[in-house]
Protein backbone atom coordinates (compact mmCIF):
# COMPACT_ATOMS: atom_id res chain seq x y z
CA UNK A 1 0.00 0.00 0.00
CA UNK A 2 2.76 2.54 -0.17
CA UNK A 3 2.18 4.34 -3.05
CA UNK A 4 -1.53 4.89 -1.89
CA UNK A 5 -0.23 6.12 1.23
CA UNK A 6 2.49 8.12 0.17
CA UNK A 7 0.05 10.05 -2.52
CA UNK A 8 -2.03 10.52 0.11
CA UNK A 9 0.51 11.45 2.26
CA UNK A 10 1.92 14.80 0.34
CA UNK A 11 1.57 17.65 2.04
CA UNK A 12 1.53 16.23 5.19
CA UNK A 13 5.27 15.98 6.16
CA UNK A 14 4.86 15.73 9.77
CA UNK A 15 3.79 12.62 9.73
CA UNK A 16 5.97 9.42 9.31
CA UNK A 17 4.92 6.50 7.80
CA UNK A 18 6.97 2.90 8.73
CA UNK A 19 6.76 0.15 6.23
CA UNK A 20 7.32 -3.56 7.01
CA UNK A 21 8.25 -6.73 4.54
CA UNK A 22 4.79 -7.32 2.44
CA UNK A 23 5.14 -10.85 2.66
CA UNK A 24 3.89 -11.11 6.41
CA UNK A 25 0.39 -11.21 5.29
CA UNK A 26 1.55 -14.93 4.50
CA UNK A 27 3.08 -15.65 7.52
CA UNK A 28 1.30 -13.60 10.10
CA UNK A 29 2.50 -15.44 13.12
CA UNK A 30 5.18 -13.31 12.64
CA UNK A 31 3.36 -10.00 12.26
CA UNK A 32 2.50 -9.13 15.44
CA UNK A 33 5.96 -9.15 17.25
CA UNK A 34 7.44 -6.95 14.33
CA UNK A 35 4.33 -4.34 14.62
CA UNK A 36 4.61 -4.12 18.34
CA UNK A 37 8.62 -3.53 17.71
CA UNK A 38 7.77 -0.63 15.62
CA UNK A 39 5.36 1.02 17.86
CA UNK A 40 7.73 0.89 20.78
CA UNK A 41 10.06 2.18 18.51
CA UNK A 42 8.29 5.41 18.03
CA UNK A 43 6.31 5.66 21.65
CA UNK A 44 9.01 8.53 23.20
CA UNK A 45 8.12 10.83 20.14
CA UNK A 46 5.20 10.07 18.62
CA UNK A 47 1.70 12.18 19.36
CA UNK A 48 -0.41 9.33 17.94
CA UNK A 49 0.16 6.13 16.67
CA UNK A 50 -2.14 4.41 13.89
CA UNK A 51 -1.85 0.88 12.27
CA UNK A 52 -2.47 0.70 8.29
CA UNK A 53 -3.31 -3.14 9.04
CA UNK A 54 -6.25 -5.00 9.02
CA UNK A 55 -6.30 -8.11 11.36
CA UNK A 56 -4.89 -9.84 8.26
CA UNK A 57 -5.34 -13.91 9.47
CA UNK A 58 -5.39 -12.68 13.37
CA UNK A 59 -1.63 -11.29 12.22
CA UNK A 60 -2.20 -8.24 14.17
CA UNK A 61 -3.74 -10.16 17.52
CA UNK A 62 -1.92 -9.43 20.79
CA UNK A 63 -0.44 -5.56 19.49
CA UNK A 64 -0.92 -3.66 22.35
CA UNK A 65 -1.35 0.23 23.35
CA UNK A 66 1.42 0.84 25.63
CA UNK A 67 2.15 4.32 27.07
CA UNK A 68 -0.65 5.70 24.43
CA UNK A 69 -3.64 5.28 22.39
CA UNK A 70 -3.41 2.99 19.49
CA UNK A 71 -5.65 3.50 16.77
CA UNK A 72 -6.46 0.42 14.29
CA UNK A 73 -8.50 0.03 11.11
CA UNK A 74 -12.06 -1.97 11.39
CA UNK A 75 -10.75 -4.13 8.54
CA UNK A 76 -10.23 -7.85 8.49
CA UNK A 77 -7.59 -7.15 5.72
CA UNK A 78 -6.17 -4.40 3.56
CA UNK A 79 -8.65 -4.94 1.12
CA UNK A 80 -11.25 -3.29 3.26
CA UNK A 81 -8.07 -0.46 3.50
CA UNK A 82 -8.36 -0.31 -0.81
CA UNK A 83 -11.83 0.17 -0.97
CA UNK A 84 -12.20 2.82 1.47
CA UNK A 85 -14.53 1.22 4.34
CA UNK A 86 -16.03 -1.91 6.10
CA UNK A 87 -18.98 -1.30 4.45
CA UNK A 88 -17.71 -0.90 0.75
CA UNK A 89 -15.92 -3.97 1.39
CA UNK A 90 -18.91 -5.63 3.04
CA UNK A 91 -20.78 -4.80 0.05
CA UNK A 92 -18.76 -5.84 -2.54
CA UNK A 93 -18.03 -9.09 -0.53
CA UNK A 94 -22.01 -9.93 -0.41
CA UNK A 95 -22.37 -9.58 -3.99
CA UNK A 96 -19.53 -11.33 -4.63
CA UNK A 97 -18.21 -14.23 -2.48
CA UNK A 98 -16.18 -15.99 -5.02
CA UNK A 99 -13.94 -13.29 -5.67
CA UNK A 100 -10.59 -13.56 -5.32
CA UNK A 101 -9.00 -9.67 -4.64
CA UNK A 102 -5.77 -8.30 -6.55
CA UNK A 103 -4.43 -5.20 -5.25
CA UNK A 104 -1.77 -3.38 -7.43
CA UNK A 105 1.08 -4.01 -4.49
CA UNK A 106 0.33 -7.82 -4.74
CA UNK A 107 0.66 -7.84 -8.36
CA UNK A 108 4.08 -5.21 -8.74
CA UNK A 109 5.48 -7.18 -6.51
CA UNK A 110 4.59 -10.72 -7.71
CA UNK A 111 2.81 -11.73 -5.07
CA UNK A 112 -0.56 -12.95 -7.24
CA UNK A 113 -1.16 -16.24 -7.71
CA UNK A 114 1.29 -17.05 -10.63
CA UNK A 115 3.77 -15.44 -8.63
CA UNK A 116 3.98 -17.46 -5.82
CA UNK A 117 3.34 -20.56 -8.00
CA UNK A 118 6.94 -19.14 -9.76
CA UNK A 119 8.95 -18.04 -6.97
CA UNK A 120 7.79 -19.93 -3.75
CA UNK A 121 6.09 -23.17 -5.13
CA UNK A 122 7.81 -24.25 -8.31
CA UNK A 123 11.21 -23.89 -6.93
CA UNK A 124 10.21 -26.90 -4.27
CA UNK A 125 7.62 -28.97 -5.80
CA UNK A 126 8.29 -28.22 -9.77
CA UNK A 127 5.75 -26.80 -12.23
CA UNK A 128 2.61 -29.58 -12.59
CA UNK A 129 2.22 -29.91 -8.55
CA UNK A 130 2.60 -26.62 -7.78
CA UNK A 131 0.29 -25.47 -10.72
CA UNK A 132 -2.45 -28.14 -9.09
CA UNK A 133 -2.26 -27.11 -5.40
CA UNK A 134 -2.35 -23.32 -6.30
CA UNK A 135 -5.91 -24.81 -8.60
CA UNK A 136 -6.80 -26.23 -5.33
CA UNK A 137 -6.19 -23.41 -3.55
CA UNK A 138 -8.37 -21.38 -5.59
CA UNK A 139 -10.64 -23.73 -6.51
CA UNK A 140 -14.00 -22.14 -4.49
CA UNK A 141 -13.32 -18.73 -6.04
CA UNK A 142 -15.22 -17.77 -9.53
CA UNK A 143 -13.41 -14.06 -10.10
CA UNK A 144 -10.49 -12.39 -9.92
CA UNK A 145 -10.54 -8.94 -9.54
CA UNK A 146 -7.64 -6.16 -9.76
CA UNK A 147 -8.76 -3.19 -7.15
CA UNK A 148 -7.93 -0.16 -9.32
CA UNK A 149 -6.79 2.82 -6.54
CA UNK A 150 -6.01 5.53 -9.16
CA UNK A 151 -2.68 5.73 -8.43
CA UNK A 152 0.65 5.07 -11.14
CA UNK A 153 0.07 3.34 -14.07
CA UNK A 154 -2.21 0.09 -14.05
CA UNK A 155 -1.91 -1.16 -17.63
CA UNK A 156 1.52 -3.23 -16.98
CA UNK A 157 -0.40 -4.64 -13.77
CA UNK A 158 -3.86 -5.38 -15.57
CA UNK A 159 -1.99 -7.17 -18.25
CA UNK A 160 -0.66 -9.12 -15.21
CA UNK A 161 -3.93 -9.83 -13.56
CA UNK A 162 -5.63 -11.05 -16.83
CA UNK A 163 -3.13 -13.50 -16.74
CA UNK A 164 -3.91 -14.91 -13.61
CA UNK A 165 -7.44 -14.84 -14.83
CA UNK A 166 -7.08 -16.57 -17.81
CA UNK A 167 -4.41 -19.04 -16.35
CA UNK A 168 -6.75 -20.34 -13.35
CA UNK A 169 -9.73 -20.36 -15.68
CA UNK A 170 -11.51 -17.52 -13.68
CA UNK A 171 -13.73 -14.54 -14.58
CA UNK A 172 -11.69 -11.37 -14.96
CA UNK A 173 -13.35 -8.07 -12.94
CA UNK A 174 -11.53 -4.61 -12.16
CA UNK A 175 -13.21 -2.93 -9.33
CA UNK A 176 -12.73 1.18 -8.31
CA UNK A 177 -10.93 1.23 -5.32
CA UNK A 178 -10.97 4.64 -2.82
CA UNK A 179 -8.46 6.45 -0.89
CA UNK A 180 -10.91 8.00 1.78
CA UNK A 181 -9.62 5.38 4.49
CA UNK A 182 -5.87 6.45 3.61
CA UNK A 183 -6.52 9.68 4.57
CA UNK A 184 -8.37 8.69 7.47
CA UNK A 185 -5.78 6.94 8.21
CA UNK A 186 -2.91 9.52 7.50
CA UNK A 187 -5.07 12.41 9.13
CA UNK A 188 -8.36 11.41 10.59
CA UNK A 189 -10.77 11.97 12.09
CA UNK A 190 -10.32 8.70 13.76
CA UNK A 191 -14.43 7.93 14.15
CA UNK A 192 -15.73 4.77 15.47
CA UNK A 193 -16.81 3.62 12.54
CA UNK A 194 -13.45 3.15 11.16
CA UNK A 195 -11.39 2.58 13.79
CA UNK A 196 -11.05 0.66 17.29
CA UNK A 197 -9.15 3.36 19.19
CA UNK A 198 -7.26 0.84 22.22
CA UNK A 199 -6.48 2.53 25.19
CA UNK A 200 -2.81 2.23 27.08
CA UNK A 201 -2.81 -1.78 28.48
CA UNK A 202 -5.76 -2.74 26.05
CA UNK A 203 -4.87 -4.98 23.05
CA UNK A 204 -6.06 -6.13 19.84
CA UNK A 205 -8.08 -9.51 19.61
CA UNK A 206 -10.03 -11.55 17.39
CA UNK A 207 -13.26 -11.01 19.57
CA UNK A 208 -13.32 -7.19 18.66
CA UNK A 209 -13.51 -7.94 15.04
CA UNK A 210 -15.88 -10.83 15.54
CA UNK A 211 -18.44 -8.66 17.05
CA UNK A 212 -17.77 -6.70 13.68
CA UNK A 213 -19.30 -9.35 11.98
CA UNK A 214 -22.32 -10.53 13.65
């Protein structure tokens, strides 16, 4: 999500922005400890601190506000984050359940579905089985969509996408993402309806995100 963030950072130099390896969202045991190092990091100067994660797989379960308020998105993921709310994404989720989300970071970075069947699962279990348990992996989804955010050039990455599409034998969608929760994110306000705002000693679990749901 950095160049979202960054665009919607510009004119807004006072406020820092820490990025961390994209490829936790695939091994989010690990997340949580390298979040928490980050905000400790920056508790002796910061005024506020807010996460640009979701819970992304319960990655983000056991962060905790320390010395001061911690302010996280009401996302399950950063796809919520790309279409700029819970609700959007709740929508689009409801008339859609098959669909399997591309965002433009995934897909620049090879991190879509042929990518990881190139670089993490063909190196170890050659082409035909890793081709077959990436089909079984997708094998309940009927779309794939590329989340289009309006930001740098998408044609390079939409050539990209439609090859996943037409690779995995699934219906090819681009949906308009929005960068309203970016800014919330980058400058507020930091309403309830966004965000869980965790006092110092509270900490994020699965239950708050639950009770999103029900």
């Amino acid at each position: 999500m950095q160049p979202e963030l960054e665009w919607v950072r510009k004119g807004n130099s006072h406020v820092e922005i820490r990025y961390i390896d994209q490829g936790l969202h695939r091994t989010p045991k690990n997340m949580a400890g390298l979040v928490q190092e980050q905000i400790d990091q920056t508790a002796g100067y910061a005024t506020q601190t807010v996460l640009a994660y979701g819970l992304c797989s319960n990655g983000i379960v056991g962060v905790t506000a320390r010395k001061k308020e911690l302010i996280v998105p009401r996302s399950h993921d950063c796809i919520g984050l790309l279409l700029g709310s819970p609700a959007a994404y709740k929508k689009a989720f409801e008339e859609k359940p098959g669909t399997y989300y591309l965002t433009p970071g995934w897909v620049a970075e090879k991190k879509d579905p042929l990518g990881i069947v190139e670089n993490e699962y063909e190196p170890k279990f050659g082409r035909e089985t890793s081709m077959w348990v990436m089909e079984e992996e997708l094998k309940h989804y009927t779309h794939i969509s590329l989340i289009n955010t309006g930001v740098g050039d998408l044609n390079p990455l939409r050539q990209r996408a439609l090859e996943n599409a037409r690779i995995f034998k699934k219906e090819y969608e681009e949906i308009q993402g929005n960068l309203g929760y970016f800014k919330r994110i980058i400058g507020g306000p930091y309403t309830s309806e966004y965000f869980f705002n965790l006092k110092p000693g509270e900490q994020v679990t699965q239950r708050m995100y639950l009770e999103e749901s029900t």
